[in-house]
C-alpha atoms as a PDB file:
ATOM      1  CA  UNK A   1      67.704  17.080   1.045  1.00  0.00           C
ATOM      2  CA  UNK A   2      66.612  18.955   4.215  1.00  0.00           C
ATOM      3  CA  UNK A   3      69.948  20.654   4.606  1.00  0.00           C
ATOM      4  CA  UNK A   4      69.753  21.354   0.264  1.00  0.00           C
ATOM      5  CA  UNK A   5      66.005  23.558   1.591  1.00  0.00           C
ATOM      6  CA  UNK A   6      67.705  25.423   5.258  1.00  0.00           C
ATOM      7  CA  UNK A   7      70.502  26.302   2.572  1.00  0.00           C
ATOM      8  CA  UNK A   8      67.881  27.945   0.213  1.00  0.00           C
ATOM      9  CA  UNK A   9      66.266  28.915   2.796  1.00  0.00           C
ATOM     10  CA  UNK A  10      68.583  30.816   4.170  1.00  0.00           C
ATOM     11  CA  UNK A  11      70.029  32.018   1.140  1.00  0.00           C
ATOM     12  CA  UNK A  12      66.763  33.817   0.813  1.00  0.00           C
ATOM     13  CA  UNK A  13      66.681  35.038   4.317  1.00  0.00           C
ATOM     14  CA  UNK A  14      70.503  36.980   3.730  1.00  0.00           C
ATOM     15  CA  UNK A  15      68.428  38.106   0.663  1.00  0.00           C
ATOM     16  CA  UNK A  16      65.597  39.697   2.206  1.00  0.00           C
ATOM     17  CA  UNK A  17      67.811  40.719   4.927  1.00  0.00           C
ATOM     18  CA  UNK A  18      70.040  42.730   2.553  1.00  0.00           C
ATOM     19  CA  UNK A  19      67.632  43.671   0.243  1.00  0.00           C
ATOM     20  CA  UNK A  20      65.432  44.927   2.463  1.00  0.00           C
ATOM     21  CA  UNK A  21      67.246  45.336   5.441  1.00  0.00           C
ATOM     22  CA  UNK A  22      64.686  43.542   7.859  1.00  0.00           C
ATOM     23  CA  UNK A  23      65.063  42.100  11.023  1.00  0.00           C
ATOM     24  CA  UNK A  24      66.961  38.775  10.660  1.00  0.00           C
ATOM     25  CA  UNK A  25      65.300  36.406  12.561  1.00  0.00           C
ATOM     26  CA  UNK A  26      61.697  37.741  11.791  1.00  0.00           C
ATOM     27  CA  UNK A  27      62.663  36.628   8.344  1.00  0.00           C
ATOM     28  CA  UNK A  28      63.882  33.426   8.993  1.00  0.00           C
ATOM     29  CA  UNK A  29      60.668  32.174  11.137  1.00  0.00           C
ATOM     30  CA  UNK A  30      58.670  34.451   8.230  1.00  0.00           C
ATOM     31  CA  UNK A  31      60.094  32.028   5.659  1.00  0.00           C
ATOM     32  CA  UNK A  32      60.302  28.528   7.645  1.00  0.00           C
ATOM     33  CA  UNK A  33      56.164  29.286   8.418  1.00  0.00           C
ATOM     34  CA  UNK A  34      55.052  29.827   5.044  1.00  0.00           C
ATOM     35  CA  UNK A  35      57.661  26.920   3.798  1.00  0.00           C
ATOM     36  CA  UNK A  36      55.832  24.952   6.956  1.00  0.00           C
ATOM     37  CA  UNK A  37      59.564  23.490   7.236  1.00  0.00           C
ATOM     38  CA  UNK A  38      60.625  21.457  10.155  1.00  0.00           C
ATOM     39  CA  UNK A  39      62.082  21.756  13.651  1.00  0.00           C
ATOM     40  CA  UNK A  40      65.539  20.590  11.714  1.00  0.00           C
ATOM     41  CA  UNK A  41      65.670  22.961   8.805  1.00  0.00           C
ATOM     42  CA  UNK A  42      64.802  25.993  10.805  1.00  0.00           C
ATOM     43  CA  UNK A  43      67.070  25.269  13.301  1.00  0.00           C
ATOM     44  CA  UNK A  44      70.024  24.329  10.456  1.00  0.00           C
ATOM     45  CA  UNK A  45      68.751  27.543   8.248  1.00  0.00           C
ATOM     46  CA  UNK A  46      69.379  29.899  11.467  1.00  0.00           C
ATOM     47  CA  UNK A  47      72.863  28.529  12.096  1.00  0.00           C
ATOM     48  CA  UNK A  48      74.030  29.338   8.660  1.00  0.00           C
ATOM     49  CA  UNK A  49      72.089  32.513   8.831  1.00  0.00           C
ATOM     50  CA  UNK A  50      73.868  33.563  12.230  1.00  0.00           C
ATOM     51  CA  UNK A  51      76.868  32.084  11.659  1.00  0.00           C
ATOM     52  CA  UNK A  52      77.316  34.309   7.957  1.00  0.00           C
ATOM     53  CA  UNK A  53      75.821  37.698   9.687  1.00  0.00           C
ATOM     54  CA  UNK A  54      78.384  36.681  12.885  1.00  0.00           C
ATOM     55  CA  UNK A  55      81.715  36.759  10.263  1.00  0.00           C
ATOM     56  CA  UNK A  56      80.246  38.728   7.601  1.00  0.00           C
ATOM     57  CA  UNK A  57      83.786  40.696   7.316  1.00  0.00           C
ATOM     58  CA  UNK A  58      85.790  37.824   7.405  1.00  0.00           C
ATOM     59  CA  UNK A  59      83.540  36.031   4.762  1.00  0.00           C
ATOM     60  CA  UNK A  60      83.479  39.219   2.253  1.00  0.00           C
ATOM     61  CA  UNK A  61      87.215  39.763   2.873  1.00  0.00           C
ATOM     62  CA  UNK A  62      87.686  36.173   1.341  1.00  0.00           C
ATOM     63  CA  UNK A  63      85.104  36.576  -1.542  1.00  0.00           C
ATOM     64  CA  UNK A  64      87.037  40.028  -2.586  1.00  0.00           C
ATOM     65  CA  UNK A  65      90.657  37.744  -2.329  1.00  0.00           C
ATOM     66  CA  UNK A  66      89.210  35.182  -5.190  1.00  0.00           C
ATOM     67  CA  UNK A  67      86.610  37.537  -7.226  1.00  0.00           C
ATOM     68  CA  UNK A  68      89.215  38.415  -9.090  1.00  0.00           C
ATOM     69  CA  UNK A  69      88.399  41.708 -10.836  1.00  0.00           C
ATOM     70  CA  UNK A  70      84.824  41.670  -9.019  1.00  0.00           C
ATOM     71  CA  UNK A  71      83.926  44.684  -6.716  1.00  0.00           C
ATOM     72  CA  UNK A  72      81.959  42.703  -4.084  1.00  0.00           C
ATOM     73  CA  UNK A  73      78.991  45.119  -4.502  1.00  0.00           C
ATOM     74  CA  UNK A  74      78.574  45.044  -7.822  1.00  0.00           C
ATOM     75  CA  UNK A  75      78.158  40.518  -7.853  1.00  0.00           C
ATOM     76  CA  UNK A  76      74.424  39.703  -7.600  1.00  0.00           C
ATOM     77  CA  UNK A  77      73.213  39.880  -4.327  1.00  0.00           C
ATOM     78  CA  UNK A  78      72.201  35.934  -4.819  1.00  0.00           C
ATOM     79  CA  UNK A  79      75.357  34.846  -6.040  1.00  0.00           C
ATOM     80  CA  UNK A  80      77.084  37.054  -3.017  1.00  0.00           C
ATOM     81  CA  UNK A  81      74.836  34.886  -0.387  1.00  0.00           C
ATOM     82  CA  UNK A  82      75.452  31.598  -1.948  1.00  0.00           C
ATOM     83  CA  UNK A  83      79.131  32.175  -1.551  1.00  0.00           C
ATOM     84  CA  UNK A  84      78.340  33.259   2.327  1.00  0.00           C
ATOM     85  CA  UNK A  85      76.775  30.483   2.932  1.00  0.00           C
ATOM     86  CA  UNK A  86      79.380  27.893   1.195  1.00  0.00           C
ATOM     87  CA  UNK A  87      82.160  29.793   2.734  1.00  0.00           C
ATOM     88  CA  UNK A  88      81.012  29.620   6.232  1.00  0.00           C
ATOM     89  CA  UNK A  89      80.095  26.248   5.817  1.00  0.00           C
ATOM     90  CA  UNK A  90      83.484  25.284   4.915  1.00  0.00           C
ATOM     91  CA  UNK A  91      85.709  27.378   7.465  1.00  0.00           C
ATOM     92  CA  UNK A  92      82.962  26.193  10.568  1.00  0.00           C
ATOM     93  CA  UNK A  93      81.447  23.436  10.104  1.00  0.00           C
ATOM     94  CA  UNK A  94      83.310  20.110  10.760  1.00  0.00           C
ATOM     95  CA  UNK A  95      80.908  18.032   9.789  1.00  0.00           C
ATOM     96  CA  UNK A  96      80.303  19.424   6.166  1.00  0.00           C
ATOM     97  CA  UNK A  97      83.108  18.176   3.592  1.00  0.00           C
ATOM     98  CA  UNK A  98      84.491  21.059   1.580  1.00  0.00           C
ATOM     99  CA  UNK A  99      83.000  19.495  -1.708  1.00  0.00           C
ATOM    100  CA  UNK A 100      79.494  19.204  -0.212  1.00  0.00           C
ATOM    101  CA  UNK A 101      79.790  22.793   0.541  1.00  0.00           C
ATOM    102  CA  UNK A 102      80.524  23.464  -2.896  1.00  0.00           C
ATOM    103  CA  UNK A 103      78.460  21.412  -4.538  1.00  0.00           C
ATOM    104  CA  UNK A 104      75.587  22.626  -2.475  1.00  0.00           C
ATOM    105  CA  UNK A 105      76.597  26.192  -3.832  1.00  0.00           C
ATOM    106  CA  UNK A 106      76.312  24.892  -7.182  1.00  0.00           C
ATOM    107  CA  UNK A 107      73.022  23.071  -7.135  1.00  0.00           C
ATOM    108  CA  UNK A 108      71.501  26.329  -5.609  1.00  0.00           C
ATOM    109  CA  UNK A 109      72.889  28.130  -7.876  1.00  0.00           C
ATOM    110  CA  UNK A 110      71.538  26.701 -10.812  1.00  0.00           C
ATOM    111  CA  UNK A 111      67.738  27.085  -9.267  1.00  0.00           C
ATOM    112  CA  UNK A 112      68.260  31.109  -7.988  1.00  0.00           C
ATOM    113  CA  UNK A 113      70.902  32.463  -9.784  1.00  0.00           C
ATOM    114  CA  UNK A 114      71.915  33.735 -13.464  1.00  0.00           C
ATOM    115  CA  UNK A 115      72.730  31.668 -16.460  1.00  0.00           C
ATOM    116  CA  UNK A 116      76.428  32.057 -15.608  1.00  0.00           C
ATOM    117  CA  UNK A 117      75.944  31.993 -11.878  1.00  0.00           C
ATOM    118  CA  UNK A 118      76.929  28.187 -10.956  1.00  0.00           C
ATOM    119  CA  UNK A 119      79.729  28.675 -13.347  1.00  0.00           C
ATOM    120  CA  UNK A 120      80.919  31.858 -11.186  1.00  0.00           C
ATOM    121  CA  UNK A 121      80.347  30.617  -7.931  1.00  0.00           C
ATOM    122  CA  UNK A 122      82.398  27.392  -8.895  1.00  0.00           C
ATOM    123  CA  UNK A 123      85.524  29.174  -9.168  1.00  0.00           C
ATOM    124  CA  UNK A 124      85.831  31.326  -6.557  1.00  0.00           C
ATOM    125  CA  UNK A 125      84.751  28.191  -4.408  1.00  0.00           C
ATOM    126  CA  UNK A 126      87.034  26.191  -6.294  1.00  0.00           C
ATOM    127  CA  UNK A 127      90.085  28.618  -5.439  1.00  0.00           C
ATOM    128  CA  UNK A 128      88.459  29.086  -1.515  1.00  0.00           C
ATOM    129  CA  UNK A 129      88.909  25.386  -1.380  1.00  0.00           C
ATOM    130  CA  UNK A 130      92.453  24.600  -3.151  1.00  0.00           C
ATOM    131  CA  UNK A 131      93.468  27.562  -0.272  1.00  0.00           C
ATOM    132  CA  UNK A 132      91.142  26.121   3.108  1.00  0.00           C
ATOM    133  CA  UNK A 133      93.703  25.185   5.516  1.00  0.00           C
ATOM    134  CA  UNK A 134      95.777  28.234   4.656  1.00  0.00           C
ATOM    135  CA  UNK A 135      92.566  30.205   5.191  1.00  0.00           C
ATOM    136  CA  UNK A 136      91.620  28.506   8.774  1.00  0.00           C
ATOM    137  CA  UNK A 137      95.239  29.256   9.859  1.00  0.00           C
ATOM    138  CA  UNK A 138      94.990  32.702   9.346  1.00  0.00           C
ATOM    139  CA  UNK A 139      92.078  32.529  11.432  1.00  0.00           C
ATOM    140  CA  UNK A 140      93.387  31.605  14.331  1.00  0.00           C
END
């Protein structure tokens, strides 16, 4: 459950930050203070938020491969995050199963997105996944 919140959380913070085009980490210790969140989910939240912003090209180049027929621009800016987040979670971090990542996407989905959003987000995730280790390879 803490990591479900610094996912939210910093799917909101990649909001704001593209929305509004803020400072990043003012809006991630905006948002952990007036969640009153904990050492771990701040510290979690920035990672993710970081570690999208630090590949950001890499990440959207793989979204526009498996949108098919989706201009990256033109997919809600929610959706877009959630995949940032689930994607970067499953090329970096080694100690977060592919299907958690997913799943993860999912559930958040379902809470911030559109009716069809989970449903969207489920198969480009599903394709990202079916193609991981060919997409780490390239990577290196």
């Amino acid at each position: 459950m803490v990591r479900r919140i610094a996912r939210e959380l910093a799917m909101k913070a990649l909001y704001a930050h593209e929305v509004g085009n803020n400072e990043i980490s003012e809006i991630v210790s905006s948002l952990c203070e007036e969640g009153k969140v904990t050492s771990n989910i701040k510290e979690f939240s920035s990672y993710l938020v970081n570690g999208v912003i630090e590949n950001l090209l890499l990440i959207d180049d793989i979204i526009k491969k498996y949108a098919i027929e989706w201009e990256i621009d033109r997919i809600a800016v929610v959706d877009r995050n959630i995949l940032r987040i689930s994607i970067y979670e499953m090329l970096y971090s080694d100690d977060v199963p592919g299907a958690v990542a997913v799943n993860e996407a999912i559930e958040i989905a379902k809470n911030y997105g559109g009716e069809e959003s989970a449903k969207f987000i489920n198969g480009i995730l599903g394709n990202v996944i079916r193609n991981l280790s060919t997409l780490k390879d390239t990577m290196q």
